[in-house]
Structures are given as structure tokens and as C-alpha cells.
C-alpha atoms as a PDB file:
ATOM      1  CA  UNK A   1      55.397   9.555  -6.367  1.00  0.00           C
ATOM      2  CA  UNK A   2      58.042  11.497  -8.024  1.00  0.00           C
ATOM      3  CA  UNK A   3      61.377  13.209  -7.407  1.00  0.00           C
ATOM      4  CA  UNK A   4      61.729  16.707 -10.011  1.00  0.00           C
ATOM      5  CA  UNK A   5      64.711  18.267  -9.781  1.00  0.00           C
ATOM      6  CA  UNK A   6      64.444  21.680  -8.760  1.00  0.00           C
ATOM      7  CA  UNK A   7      65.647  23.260 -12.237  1.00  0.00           C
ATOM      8  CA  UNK A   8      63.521  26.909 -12.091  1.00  0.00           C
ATOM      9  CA  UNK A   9      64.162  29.289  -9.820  1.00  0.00           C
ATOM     10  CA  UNK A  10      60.625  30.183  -9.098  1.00  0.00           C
ATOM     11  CA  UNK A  11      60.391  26.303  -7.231  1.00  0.00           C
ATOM     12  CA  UNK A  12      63.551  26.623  -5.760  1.00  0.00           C
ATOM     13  CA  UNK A  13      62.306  29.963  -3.865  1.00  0.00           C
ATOM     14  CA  UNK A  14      59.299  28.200  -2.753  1.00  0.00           C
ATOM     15  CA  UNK A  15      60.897  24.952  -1.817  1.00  0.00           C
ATOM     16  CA  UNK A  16      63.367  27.308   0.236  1.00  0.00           C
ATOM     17  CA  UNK A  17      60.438  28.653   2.188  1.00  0.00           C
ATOM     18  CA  UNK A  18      58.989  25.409   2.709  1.00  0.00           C
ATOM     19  CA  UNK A  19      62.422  24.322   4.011  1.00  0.00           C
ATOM     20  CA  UNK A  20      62.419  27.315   6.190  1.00  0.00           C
ATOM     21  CA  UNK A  21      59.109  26.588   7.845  1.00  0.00           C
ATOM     22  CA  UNK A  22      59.310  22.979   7.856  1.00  0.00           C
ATOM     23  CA  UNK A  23      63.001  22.232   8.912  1.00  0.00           C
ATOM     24  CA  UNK A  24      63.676  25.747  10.086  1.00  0.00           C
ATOM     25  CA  UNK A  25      66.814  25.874   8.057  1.00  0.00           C
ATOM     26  CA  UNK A  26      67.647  28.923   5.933  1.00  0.00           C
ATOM     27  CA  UNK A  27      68.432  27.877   2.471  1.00  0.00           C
ATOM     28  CA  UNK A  28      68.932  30.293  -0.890  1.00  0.00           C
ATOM     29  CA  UNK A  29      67.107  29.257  -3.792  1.00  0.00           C
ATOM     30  CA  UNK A  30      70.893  29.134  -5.673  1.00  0.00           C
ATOM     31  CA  UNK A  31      72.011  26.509  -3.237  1.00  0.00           C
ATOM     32  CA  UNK A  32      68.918  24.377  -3.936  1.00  0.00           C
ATOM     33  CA  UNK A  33      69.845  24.983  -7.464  1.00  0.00           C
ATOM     34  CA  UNK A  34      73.637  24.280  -7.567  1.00  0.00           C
ATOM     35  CA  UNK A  35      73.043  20.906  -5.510  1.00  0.00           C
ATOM     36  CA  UNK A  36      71.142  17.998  -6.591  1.00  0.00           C
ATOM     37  CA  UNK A  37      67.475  19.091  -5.000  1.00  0.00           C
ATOM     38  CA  UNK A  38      64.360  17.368  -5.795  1.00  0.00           C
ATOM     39  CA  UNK A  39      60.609  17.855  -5.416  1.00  0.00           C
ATOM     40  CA  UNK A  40      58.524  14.966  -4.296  1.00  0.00           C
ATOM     41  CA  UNK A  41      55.433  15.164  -6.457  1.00  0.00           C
ATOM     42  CA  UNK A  42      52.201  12.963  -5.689  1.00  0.00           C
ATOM     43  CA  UNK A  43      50.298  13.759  -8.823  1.00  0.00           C
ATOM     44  CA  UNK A  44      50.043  17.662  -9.584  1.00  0.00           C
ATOM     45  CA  UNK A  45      51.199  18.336  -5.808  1.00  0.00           C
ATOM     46  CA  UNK A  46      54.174  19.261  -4.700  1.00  0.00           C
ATOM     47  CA  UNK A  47      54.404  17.041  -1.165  1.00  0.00           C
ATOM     48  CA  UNK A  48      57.569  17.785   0.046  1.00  0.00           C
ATOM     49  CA  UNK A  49      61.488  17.609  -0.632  1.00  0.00           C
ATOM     50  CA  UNK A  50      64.718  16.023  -0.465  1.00  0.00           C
ATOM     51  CA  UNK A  51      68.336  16.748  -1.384  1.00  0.00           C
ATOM     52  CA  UNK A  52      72.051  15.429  -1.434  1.00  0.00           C
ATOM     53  CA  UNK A  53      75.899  17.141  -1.361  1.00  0.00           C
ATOM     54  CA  UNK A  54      79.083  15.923  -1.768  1.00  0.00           C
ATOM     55  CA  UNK A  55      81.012  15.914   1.600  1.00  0.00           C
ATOM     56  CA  UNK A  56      83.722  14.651  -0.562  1.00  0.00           C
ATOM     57  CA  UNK A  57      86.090  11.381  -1.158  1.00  0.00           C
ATOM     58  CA  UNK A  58      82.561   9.536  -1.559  1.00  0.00           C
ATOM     59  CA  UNK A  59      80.778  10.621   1.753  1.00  0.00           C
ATOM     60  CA  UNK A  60      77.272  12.370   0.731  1.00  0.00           C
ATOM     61  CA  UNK A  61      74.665  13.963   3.229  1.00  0.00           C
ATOM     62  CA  UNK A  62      71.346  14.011   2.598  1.00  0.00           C
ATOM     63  CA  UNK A  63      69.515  17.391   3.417  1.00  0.00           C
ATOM     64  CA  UNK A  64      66.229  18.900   3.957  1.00  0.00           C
ATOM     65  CA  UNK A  65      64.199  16.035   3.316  1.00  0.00           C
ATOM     66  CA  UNK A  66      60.606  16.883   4.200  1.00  0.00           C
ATOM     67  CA  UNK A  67      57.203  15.875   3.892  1.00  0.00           C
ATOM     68  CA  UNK A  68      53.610  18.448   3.985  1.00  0.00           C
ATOM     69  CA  UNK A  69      51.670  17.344   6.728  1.00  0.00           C
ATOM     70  CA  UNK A  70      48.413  16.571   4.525  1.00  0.00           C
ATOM     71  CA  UNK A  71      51.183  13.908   3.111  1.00  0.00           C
ATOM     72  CA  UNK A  72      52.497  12.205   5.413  1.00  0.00           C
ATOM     73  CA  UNK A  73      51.814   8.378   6.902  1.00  0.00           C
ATOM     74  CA  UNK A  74      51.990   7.721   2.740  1.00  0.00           C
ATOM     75  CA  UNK A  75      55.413   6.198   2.904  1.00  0.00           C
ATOM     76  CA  UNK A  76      56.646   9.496   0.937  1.00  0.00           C
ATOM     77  CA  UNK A  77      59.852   9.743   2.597  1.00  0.00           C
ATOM     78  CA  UNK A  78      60.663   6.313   2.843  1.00  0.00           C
ATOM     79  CA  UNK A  79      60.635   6.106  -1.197  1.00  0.00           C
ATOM     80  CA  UNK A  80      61.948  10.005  -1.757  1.00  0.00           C
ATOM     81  CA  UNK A  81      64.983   8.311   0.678  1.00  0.00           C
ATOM     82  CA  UNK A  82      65.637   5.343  -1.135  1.00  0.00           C
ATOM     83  CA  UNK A  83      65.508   6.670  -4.764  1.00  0.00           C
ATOM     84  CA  UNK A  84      68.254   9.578  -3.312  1.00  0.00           C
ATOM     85  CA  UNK A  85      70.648   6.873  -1.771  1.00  0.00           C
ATOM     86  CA  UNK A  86      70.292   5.052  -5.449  1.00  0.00           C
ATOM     87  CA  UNK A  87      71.350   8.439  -6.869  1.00  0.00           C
ATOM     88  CA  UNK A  88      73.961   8.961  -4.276  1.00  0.00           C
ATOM     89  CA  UNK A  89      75.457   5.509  -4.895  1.00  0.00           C
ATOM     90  CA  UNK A  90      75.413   6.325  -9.008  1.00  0.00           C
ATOM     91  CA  UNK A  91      77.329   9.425  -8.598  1.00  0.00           C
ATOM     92  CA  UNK A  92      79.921   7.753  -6.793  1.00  0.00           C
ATOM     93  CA  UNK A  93      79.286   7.689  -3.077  1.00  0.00           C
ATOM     94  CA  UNK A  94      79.805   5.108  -0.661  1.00  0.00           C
ATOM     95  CA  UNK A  95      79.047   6.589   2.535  1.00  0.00           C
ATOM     96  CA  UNK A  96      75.724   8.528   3.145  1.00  0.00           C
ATOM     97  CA  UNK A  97      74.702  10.345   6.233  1.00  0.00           C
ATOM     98  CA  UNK A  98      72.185  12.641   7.405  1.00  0.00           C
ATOM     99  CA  UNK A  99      71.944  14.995  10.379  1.00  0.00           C
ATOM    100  CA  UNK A 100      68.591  15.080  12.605  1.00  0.00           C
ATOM    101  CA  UNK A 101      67.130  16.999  15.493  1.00  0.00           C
ATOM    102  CA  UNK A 102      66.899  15.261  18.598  1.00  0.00           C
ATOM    103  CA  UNK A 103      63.226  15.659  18.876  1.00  0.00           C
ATOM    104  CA  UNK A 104      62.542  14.802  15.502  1.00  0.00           C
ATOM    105  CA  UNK A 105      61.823  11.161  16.312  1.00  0.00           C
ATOM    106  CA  UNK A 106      59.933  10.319  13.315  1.00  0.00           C
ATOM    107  CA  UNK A 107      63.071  11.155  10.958  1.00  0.00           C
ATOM    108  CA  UNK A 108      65.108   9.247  13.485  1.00  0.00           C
ATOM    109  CA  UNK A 109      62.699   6.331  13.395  1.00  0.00           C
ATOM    110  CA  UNK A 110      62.584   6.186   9.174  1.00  0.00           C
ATOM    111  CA  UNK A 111      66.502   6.375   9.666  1.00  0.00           C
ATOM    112  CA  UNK A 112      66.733   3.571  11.735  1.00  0.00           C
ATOM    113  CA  UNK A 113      64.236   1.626   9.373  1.00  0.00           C
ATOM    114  CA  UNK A 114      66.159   2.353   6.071  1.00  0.00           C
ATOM    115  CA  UNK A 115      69.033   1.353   7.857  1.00  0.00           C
ATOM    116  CA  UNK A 116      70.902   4.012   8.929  1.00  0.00           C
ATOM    117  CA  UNK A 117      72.982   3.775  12.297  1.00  0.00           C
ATOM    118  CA  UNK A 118      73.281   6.670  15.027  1.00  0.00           C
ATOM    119  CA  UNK A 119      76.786   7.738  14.850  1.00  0.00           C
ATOM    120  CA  UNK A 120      76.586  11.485  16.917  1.00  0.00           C
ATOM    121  CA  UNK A 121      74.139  12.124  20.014  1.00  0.00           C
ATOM    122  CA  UNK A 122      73.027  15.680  21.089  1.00  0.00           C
ATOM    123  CA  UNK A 123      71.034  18.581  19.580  1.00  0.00           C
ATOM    124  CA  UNK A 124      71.717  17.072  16.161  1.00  0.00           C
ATOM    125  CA  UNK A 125      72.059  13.698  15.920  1.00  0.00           C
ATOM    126  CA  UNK A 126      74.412  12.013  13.151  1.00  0.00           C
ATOM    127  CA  UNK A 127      72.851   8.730  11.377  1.00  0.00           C
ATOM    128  CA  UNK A 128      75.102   7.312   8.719  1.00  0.00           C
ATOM    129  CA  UNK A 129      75.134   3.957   6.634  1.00  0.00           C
ATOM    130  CA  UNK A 130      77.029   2.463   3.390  1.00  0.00           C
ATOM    131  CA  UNK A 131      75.297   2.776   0.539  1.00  0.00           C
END
């Protein structure tokens, strides 16, 4: 497994979609592009995503981290996760966070296992942790 960053704008649109139909979020290929976005590769395939932004004053959130269905139950996510809270803690951050849908209890469960405490309830739950 591998993290790219997204450098081309021909990934970034298709990441985008993916993000779209997989997180139903609407993302612009230039915002994957300005941010630190990555590409999880498992050899030649692209298997899913992952990103992180500055929230400021060393607070980062992690966004649109997703896995293809032919890839998951591979422990993608759980490395992808990791490898992005190392990056977040080199560039600085001590606080990471991410935001998850309340019926997305696989996210909330990897959350939970890497760590990560609930901090909000509701439609979108909060889960945050030092890093």
C-alpha cells in the first residue's frame, strides 16, 4: 500500500468523483490539489483516498478518507490513517480530528481503534485525538 499525492489534475478530477459517490461530498479537483490529498494505491490500483487541512494553530482534520469496496477488510484505511497522522504530526500539528456520519459505523469503529475519542454527537459526529 501506498499514499500518491494527488499532483495531476486528471486524478484529482477522478478522485473528486469518487469522493462524490463514495462520501457524497462535493469536492473541486483544485481543492484536492491545493491541500495535501493522497491516493491509496495497492499495486497499479487506485483503492481509495485520504486527505488533511490545516484548521490552524496546530489542529488538522482529516477528510475524505475512503476505501473501493473490492478493497476493503485489507486494513487499507487503518494504514492510509496512520501514515496521514505521521504527516500531520511532521507538519506541525498536534491536534487531529475528523468528522463522520452517524451511520457510518465502520469509520466510527476504525476511529475508535486508532484512538480517536468522540467529541460531537448528531448527524456528524466529531472524533478527535493528539497526535
Amino acid at each position: 500500500m501506498r499514499l500518491l499525492r494527488i499532483r495531476d489534475y486528471k486524478t484529482a478530477r477522478t478522485v473528486a468523483e469518487g469522493i462524490r459517490k463514495y462520501n457524497g461530498v462535493n469536492v473541486s479537483p483544485k481543492n484536492l490539489l491545493a491541500r495535501p490529498h493522497f491516493t491509496i494505491a495497492r499495486g497499479p490500483d487506485t483503492a481509495g483516498w485520504i486527505g488533511f487541512e490545516s484548521r490552524g494553530r496546530g489542529v488538522y482534520e482529516l477528510v475524505h478518507l475512503s476505501v473501493k469496496p473490492k478493497f476493503r477488510h485489507l486494513g487499507l484505511a487503518q494504514i492510509a490513517t496512520l501514515r496521514t497522522l505521521g504527516m500531520v504530526r511532521s507538519a506541525g500539528g498536534r491536534y487531529a480530528y475528523t468528522r463522520i456520519n452517524h451511520r457510518n459505523r465502520p469509520s466510527m469503529c476504525l476511529a475508535k481503534k486508532l484512538g480517536f475519542k468522540k467529541t460531537h454527537s448528531g448527524g456528524t459526529c466529531i472524533f478527535g485525538k493528539s497526535v
